[in-house]
Protein backbone atom coordinates (compact mmCIF):
# COMPACT_ATOMS: atom_id res chain seq x y z
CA UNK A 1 20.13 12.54 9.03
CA UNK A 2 16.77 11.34 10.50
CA UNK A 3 13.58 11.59 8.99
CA UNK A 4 11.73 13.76 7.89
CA UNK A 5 14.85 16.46 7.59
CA UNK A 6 15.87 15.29 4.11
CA UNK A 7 12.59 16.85 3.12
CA UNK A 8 12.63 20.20 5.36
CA UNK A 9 16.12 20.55 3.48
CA UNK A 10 14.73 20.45 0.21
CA UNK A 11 11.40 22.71 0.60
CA UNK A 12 14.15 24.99 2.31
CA UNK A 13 15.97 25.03 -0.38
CA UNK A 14 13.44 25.81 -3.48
CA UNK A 15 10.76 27.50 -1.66
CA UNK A 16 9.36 29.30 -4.83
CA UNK A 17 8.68 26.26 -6.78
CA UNK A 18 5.32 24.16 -7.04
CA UNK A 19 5.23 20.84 -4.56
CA UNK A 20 1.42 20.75 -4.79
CA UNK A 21 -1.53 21.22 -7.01
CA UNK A 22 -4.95 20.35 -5.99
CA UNK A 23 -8.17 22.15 -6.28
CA UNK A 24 -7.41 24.81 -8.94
CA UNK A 25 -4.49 26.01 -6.51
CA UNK A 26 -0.48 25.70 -6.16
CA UNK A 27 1.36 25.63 -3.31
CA UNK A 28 4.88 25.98 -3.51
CA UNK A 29 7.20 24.36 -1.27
CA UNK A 30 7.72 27.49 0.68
CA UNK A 31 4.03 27.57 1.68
CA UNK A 32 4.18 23.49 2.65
CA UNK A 33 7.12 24.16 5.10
CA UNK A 34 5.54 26.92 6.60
CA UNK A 35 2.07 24.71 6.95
CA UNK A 36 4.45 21.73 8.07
CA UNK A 37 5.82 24.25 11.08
CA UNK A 38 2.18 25.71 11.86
CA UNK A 39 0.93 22.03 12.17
CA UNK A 40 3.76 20.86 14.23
CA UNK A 41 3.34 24.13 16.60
CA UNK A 42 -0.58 23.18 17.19
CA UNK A 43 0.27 19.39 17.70
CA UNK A 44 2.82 20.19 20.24
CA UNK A 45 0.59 22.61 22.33
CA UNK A 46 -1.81 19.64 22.35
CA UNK A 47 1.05 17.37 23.93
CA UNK A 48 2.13 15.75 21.27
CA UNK A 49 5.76 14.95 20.81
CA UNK A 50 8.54 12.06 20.72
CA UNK A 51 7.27 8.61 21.15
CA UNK A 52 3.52 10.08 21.86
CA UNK A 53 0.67 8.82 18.83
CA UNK A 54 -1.79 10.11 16.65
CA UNK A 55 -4.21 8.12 14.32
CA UNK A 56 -4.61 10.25 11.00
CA UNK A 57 -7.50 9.58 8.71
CA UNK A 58 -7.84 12.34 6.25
CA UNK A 59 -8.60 12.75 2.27
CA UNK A 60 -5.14 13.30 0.17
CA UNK A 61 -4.56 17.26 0.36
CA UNK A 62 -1.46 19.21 0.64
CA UNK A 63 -2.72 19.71 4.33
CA UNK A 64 -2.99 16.06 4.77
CA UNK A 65 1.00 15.44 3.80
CA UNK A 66 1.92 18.10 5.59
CA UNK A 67 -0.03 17.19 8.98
CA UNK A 68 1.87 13.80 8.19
CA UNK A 69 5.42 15.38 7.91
CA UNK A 70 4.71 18.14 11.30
CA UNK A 71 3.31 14.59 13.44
CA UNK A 72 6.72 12.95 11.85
CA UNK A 73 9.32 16.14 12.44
CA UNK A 74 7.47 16.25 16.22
CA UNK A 75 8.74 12.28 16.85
CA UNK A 76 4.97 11.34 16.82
CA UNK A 77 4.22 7.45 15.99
CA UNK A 78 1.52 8.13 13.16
CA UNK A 79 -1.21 5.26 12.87
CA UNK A 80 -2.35 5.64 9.39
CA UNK A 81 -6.00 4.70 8.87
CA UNK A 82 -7.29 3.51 5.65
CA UNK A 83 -10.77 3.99 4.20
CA UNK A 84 -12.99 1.22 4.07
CA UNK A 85 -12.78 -0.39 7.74
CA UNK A 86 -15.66 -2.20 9.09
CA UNK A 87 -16.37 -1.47 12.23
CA UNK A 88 -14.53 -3.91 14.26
CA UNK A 89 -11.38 -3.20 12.26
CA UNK A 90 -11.87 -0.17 12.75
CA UNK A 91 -11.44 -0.17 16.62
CA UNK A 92 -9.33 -2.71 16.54
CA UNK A 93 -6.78 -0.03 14.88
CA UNK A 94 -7.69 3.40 16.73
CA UNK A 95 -6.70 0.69 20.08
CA UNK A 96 -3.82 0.73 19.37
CA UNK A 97 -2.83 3.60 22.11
CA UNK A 98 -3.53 6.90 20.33
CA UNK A 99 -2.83 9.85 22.01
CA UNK A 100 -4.78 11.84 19.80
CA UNK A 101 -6.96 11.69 16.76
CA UNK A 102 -6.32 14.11 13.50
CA UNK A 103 -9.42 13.88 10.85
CA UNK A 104 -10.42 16.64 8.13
CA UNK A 105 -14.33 17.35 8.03
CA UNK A 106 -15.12 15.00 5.62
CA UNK A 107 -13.53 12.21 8.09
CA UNK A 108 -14.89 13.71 11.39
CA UNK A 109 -17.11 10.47 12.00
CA UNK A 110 -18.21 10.12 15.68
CA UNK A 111 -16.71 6.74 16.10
CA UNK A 112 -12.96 8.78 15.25
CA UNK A 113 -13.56 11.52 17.10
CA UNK A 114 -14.58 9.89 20.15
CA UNK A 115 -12.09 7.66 19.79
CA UNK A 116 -8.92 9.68 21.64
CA UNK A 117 -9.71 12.58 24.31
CA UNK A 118 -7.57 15.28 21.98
CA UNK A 119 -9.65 15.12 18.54
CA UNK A 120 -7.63 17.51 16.09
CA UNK A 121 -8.67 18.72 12.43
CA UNK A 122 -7.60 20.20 9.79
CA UNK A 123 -11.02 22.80 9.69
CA UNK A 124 -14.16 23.24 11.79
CA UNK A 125 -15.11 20.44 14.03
CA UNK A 126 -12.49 19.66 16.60
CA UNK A 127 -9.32 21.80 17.77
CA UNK A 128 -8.45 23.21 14.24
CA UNK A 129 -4.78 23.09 13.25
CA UNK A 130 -4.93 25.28 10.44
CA UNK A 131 -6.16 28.00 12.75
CA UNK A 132 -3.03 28.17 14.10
CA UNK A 133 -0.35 31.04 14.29
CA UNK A 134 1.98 30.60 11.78
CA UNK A 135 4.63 27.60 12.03
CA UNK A 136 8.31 28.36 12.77
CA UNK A 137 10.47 27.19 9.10
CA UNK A 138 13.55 26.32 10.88
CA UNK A 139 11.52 23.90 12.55
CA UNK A 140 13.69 21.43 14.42
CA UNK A 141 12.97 17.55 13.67
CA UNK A 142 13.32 16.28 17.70
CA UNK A 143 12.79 12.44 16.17
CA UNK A 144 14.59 9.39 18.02
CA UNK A 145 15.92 7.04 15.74
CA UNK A 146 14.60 4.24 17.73
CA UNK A 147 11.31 4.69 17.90
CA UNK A 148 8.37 3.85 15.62
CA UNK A 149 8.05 6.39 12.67
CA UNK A 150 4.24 4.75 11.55
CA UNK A 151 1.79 1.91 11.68
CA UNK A 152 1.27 0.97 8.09
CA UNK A 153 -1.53 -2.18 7.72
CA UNK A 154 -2.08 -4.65 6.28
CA UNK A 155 -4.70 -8.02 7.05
CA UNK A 156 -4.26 -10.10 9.19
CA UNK A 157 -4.39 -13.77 9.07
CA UNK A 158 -6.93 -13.62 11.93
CA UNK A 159 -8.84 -11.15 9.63
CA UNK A 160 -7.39 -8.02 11.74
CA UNK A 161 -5.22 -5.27 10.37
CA UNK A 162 -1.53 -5.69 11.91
CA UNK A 163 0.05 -2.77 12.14
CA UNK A 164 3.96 -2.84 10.74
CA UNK A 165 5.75 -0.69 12.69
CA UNK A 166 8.24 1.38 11.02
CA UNK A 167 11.11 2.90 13.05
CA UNK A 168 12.30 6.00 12.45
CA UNK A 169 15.93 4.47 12.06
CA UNK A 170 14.36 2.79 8.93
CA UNK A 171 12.78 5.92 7.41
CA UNK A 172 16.00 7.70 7.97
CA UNK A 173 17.61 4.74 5.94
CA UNK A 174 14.82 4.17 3.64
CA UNK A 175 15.92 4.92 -0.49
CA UNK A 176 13.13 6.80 -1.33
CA UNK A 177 13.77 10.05 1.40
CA UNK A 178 17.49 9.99 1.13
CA UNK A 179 18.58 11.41 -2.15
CA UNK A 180 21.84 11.61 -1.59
CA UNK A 181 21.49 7.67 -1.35
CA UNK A 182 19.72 7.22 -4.58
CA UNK A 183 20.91 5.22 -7.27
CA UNK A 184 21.50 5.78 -10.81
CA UNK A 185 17.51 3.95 -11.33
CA UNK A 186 16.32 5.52 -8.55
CA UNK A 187 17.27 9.16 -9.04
CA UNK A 188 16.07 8.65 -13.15
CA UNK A 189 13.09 7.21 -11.91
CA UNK A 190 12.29 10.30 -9.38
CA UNK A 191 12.94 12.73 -12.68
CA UNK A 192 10.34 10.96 -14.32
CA UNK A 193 8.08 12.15 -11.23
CA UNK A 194 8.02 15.94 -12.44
CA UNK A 195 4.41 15.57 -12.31
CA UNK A 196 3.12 12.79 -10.39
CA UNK A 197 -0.53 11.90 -9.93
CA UNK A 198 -1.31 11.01 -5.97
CA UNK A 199 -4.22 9.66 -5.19
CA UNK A 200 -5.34 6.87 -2.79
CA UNK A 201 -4.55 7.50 1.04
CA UNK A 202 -1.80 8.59 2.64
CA UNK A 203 -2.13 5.70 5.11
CA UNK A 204 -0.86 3.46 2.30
CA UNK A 205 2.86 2.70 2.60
CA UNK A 206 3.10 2.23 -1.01
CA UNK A 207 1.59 6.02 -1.56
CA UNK A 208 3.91 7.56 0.61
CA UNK A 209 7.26 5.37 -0.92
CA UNK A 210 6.61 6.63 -4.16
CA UNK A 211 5.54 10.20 -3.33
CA UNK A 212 9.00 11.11 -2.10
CA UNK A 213 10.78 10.90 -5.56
CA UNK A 214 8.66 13.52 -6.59
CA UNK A 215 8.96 15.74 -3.51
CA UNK A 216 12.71 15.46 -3.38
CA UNK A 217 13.37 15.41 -6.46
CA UNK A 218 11.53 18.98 -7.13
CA UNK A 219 8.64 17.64 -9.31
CA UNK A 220 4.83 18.65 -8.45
CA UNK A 221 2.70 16.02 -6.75
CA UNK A 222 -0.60 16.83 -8.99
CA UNK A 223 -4.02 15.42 -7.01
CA UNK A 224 -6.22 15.05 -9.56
CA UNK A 225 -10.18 16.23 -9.44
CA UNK A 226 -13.30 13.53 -9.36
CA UNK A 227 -14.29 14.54 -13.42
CA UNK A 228 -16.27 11.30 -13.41
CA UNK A 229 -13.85 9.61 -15.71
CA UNK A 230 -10.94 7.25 -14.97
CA UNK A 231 -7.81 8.77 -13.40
CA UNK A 232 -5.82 6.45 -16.50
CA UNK A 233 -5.71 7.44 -18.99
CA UNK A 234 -7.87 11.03 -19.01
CA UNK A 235 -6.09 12.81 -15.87
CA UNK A 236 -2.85 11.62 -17.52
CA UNK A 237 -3.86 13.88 -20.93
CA UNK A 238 -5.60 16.36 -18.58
CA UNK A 239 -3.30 17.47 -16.25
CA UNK A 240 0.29 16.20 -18.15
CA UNK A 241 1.35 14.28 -16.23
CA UNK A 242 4.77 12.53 -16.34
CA UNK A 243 4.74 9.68 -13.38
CA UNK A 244 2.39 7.81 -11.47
CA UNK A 245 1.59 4.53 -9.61
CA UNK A 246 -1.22 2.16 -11.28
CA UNK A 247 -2.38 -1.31 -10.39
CA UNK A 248 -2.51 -4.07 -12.91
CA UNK A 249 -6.52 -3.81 -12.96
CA UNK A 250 -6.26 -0.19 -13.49
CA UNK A 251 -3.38 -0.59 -16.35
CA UNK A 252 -5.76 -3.37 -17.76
CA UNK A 253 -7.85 -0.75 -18.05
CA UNK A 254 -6.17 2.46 -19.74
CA UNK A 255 -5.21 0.27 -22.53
CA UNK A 256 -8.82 -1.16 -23.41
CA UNK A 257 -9.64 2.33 -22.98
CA UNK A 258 -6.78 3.42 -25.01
CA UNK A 259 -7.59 0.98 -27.75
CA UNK A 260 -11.11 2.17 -28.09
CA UNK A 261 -11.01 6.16 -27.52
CA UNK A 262 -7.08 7.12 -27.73
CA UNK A 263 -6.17 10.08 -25.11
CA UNK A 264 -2.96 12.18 -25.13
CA UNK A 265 -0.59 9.98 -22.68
CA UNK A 266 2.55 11.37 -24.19
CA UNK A 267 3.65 13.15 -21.19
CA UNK A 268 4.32 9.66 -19.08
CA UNK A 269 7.81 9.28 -18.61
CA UNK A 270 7.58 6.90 -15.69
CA UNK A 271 4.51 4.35 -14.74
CA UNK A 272 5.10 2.11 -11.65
CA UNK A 273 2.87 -1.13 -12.04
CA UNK A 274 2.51 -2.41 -8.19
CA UNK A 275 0.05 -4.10 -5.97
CA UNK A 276 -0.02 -8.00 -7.51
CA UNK A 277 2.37 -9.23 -10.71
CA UNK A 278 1.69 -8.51 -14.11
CA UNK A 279 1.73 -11.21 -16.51
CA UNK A 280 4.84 -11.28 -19.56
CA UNK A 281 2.17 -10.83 -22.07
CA UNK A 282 0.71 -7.66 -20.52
CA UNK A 283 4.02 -6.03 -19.61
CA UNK A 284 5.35 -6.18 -23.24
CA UNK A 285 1.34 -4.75 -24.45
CA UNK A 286 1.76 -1.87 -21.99
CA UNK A 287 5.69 -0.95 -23.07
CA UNK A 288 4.68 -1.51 -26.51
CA UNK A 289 1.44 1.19 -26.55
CA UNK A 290 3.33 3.86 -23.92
CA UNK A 291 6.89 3.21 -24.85
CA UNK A 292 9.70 2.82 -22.67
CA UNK A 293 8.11 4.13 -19.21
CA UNK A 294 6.86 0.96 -17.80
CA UNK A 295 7.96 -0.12 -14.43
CA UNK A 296 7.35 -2.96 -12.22
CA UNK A 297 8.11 -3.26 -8.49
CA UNK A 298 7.65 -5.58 -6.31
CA UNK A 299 7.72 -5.09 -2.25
CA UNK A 300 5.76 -5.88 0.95
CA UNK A 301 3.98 -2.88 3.67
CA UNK A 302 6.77 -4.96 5.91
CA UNK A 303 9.71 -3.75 3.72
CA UNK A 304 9.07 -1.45 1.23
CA UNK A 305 9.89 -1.52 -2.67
CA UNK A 306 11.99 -4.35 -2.67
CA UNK A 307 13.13 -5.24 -6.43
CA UNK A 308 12.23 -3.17 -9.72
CA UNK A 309 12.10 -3.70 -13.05
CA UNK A 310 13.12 -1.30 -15.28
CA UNK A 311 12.30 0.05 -18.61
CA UNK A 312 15.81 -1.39 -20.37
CA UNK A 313 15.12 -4.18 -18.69
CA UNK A 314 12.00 -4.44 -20.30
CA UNK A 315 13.19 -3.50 -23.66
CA UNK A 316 16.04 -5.92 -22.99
CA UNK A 317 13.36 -8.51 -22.60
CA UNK A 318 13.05 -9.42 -19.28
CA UNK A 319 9.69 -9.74 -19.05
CA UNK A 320 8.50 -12.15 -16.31
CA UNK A 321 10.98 -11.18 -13.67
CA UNK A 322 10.38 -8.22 -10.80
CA UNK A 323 13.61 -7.00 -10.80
CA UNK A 324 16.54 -6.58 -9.39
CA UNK A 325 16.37 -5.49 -5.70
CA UNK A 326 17.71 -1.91 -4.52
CA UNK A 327 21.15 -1.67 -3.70
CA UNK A 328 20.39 -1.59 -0.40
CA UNK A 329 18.37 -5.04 -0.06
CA UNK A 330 19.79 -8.23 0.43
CA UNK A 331 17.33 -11.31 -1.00
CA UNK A 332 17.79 -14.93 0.57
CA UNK A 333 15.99 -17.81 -0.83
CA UNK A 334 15.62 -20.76 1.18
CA UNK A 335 14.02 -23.97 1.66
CA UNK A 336 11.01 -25.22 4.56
CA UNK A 337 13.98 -26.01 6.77
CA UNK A 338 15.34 -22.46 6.19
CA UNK A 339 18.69 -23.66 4.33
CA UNK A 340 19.24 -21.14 1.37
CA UNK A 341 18.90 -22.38 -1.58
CA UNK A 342 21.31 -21.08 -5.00
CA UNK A 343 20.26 -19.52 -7.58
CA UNK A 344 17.41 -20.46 -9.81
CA UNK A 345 16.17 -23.01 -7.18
CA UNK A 346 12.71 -21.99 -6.15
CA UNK A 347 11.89 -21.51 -2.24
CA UNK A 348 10.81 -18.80 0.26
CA UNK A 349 11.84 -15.41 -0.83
CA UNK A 350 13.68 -13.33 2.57
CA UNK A 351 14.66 -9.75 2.59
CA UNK A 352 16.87 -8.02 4.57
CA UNK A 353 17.63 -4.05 4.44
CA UNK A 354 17.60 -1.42 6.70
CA UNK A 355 14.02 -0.16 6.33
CA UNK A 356 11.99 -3.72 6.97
CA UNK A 357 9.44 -3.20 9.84
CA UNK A 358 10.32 -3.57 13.26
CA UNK A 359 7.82 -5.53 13.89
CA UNK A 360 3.82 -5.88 13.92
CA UNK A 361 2.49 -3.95 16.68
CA UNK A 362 1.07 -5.83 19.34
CA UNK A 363 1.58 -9.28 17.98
CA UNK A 364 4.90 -10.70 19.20
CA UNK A 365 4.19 -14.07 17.64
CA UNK A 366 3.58 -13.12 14.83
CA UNK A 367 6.44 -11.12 14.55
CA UNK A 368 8.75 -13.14 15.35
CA UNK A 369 7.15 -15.85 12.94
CA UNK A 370 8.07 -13.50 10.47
CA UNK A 371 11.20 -11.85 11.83
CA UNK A 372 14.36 -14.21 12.00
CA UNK A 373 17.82 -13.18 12.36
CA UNK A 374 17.11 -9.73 10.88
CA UNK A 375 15.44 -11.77 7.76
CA UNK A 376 11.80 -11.11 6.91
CA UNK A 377 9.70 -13.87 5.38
CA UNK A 378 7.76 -12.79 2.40
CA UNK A 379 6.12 -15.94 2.20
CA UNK A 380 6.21 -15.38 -1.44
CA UNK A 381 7.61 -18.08 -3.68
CA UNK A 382 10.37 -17.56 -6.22
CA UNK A 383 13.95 -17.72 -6.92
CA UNK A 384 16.78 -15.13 -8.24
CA UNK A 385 18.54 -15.83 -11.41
CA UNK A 386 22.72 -15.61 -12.38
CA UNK A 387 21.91 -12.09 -13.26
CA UNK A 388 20.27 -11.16 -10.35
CA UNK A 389 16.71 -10.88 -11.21
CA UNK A 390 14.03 -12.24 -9.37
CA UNK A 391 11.43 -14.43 -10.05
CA UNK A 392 8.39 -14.90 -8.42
CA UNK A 393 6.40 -18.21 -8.64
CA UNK A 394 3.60 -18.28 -6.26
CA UNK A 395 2.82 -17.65 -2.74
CA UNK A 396 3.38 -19.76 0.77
CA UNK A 397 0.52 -18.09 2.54
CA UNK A 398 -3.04 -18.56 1.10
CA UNK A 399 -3.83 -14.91 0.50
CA UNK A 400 -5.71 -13.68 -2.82
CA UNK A 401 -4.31 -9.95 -4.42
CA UNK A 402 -7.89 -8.06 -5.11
CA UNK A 403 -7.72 -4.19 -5.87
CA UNK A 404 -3.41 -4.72 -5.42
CA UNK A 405 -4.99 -5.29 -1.75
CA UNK A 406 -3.94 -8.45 0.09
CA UNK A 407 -7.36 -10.69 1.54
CA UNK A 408 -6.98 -13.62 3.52
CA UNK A 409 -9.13 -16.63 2.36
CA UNK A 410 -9.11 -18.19 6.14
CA UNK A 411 -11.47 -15.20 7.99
CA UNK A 412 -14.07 -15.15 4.85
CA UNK A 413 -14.18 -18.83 5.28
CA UNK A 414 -14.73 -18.55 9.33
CA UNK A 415 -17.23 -15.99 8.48
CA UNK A 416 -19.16 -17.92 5.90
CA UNK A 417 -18.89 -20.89 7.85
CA UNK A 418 -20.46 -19.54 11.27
CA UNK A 419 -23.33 -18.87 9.31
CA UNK A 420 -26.49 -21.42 10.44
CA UNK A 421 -27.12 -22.34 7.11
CA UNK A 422 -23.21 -23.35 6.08
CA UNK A 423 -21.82 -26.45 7.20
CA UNK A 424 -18.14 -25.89 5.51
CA UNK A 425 -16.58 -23.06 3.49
CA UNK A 426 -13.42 -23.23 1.39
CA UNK A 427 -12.29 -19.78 -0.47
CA UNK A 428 -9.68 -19.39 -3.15
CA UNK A 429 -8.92 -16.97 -5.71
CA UNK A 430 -8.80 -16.77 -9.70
CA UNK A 431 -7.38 -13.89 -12.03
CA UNK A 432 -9.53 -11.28 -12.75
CA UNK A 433 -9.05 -8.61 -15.36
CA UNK A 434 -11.13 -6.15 -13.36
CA UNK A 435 -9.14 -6.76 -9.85
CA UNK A 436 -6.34 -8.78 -10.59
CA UNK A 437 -7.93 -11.64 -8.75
CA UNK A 438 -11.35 -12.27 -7.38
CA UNK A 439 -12.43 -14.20 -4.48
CA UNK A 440 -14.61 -17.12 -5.11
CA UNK A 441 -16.24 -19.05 -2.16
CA UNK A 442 -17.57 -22.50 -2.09
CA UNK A 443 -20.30 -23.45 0.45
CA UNK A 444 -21.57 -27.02 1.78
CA UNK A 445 -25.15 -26.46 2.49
CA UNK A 446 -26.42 -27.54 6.23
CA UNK A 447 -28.91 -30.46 5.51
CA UNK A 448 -32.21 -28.82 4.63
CA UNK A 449 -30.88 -25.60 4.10
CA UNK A 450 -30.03 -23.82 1.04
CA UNK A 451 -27.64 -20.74 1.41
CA UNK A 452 -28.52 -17.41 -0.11
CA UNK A 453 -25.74 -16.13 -1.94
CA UNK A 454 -26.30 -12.15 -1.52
CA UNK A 455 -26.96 -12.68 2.56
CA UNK A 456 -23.63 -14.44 2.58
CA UNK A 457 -21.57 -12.05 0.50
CA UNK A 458 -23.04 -8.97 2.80
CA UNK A 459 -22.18 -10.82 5.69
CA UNK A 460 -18.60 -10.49 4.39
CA UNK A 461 -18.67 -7.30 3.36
CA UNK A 462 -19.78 -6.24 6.46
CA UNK A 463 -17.41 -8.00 8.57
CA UNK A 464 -14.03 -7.88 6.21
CA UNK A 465 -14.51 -5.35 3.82
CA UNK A 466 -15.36 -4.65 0.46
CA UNK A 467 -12.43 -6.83 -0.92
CA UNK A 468 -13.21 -9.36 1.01
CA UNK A 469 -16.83 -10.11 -0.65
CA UNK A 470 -16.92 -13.19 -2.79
CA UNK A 471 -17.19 -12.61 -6.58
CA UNK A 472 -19.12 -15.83 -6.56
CA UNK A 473 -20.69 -18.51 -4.25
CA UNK A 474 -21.28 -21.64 -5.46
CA UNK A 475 -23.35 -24.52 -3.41
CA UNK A 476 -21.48 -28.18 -3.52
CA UNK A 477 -22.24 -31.24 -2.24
CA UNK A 478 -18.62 -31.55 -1.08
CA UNK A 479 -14.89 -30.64 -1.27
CA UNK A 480 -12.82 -32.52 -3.99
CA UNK A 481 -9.81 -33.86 -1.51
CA UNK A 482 -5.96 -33.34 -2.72
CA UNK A 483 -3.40 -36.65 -2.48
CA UNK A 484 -2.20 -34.85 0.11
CA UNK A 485 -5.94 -35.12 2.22
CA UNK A 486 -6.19 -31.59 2.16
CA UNK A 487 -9.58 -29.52 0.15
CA UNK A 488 -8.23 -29.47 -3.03
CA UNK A 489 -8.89 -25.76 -4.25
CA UNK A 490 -7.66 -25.87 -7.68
CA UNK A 491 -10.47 -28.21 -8.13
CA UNK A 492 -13.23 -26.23 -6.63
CA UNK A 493 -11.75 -23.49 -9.20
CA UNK A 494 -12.38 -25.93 -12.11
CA UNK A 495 -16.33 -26.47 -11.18
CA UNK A 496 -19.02 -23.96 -13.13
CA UNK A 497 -18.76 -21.15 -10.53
CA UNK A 498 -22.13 -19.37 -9.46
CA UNK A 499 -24.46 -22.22 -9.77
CA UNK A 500 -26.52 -23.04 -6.76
């Protein structure tokens, strides 16, 4: 069954029950299939169809999804754009051959809408999709299996978004829209989603993964109003909710806060910690304040939720693994010559299912660097235990996790370096309670010059990205060398940070 029609199915078949609330209103999975069809009806009379693209930058709404699922049900290849893109990111994704641009009006920038010849919207200010007749709810999903489903980013090593490319094939295979696939975890893990808290943007692959549990599984996907507090724990208490997503900075968080000014968080019944590991320490805090509703996954935008750990698990005691990988993913781990390796020997982690990316969009190199033999290299390190659990011990690629948001430290050390008053610039990252892990830059001054810290962290910021930005910047006379002759960035990390 391809992708999306798991979904139509199930709005068809409970149309009087609640898939949405947002803004003081419900909409009920009758109303989102008939939205879905409208959508669909205007992005077909604007050419869209099989194999044709649209780049979609909206805020999370019911409208939102469902201009997602009509693009999806029409064949479209959707090209997810996430907030935050400087401006050469920012074209460097809408090149990527869009037919046609979709934005709501608080997205309708000029740069996006002049950035396709068909500009759509969900409201005033371009060809308005919900100002269209109403949609047709035995809508037909005229998908092809092989082509690409969505461009879901992630940085590049260059300091570009690559765009994985996600086939429709893979969707249609994927765990999380085939309930008839699920497993016993998965399908206990989508009842804990009665009432799941979205947030974030739908352009995130992670977002999407975990909204479908809830959707499928007939819970209400509850998007939470700005009440100038944080989402954990007070929207939690506020609106009951049962299941969400959450970061390790954002967990961090809701238990200081939890500790200090105790909220009503009773109603959890499922809490998926994502985006960077969690250390043993903190896992067995959070199960031991919410009670048996912590989660852990671990995946990649190339392949999905990968492994998860469960609640028994946890109780169990299994504290410093990620899991055990979905029935449907194979894990390989294997040596620099690519030999595998048996169990508990560390190496390169490799997946293989049938919902890894295609490929990154554009960049045949790189893909097939990082496609081999239907294998995908995480470049994560780790191994997988007797039991099956795996283990993850470090990573291959010199990336740092800030915000659950993988940065690259080569681009912020090409951009600090091209700056006239930086001879050399190493980066590497540290744990951070507020992010996870912060990125901390070390600069050798030009002779004569002396570097100003805030012009070189805006420089960043406005070339990477927010994430990018150094926490600190610290001036040194040189780089500490490894044995191996290489900058030895464990010992930058051990200087006073900061100091000029």
């Amino acid at each position: 069954m391809v992708f999306p029609q798991p979904l139509l199915d199930a709005l068809r078949a409970a149309p009087a029950t609640p898939a949405f609330e947002h803004a003081g209103r419900t909409v009920s999975r009758g109303e989102l299939l008939e939205l879905i069809g409208r959508l669909a009806g205007g992005m077909r009379a604007a050419g869209l169809g099989p194999g044709r693209a649209i780049a979609v930058r909206t805020s999370v709404t019911p409208e939102a999804f469902a201009a997602h699922i009509a693009a999806h049900a029409l064949g479209c290849r959707v090209v997810g754009i996430r907030p935050g893109y400087p401006p050469g990111q920012l074209a460097h994704v809408l090149g990527m051959g869009a037919d046609a641009v979709l934005v709501d009006p608080a997205n309708a920038t000029p740069e996006l809408l002049a950035a396709s010849k068909t500009a759509l919207s969900l409201g005033p200010g371009a060809t308005d999709l919900l100002a269209q007749p109403a949609g047709d709810q035995e809508l037909t999903v005229t998908a092809r299996p092989g082509d690409v489903a969505a461009l879901t980013f992630t940085s590049g090593s260059t300091g570009r978004p690559k765009g994985c490319a996600i086939t429709y094939a893979a969707l249609s295979a994927h765990w999380a829209w085939q309930p008839r696939a699920w497993s016993p975890v998965a399908a206990a893990f989508a009842r804990g989603f009665e009432r799941y808290l979205l947030f974030g943007t739908l352009a995130s692959m992670v977002v999407m993964e975990f909204l479908a549990p809830c959707l499928l599984g007939g819970g209400t996907a509850v998007i939470p109003e700005d009440d100038g507090r944080p989402l954990f724990p007070y929207a939690i208490e506020r609106y009951g909710i049962t299941g969400s997503i959450i970061t390790v900075p954002r967990l961090t968080q809701m238990l200081d806060l939890l500790d200090k000014e105790p909220a009503d968080v009773g109603s959890l019944r499922a809490l998926m910690v994502s985006g960077s590991p969690i250390g043993p320490s903190r896992l067995a805090a959070a199960a031991g304040r919410l009670g048996p509703v912590v989660y852990q996954g671990y995946g990649a935008t190339e392949a999905g939720n990968v492994a998860m750990l469960t609640p028994e698990h946890i109780a169990a005691g299994v504290l410093d693994s990620v899991g055990r990988p979905h029935p449907m993913v194979e894990l390989s781990v294997r040596d620099e010559e690519g030999a595998e390796l048996p169990a508990g020997r560390t190496g390169e982690i490799h997946v293989r299912s049938p919902y890894v990316m295609e490929g990154y969009w554009g960049e045949e190199e790189e893909t097939r660097d990082t496609l081999r033999d239907g294998w995908l290299r995480t470049r994560d390190l780790g191994h997988v235990d007797e039991a099956g659990f795996l283990y993850l011990s470090g990573r291959s690629r010199d990336v740092i996790m800030v915000n659950a948001m993988v940065v690259y430290a080569g681009p912020i050390e090409r951009v600090l370096a091209a700056h006239p008053d930086v001879a050399e610039a190493y980066v590497a990252g540290a744990p951070d309670e507020g992010t996870g892990e912060a990125v901390h830059a070390f600069v050798v001054p030009e002779r004569g010059r002396r570097p100003d810290p805030d012009a070189l962290t805006a420089l960043v910021r406005a070339e990477l990205g927010a994430d990018s930005a150094p926490r600190t910047i610290t001036t040194v006379p040189g780089v500490p060398v490894a044995p191996s002759g290489k900058p030895d960035k464990r010992a930058l990390l051990d200087l006073p940070r900061g100091a000029l």
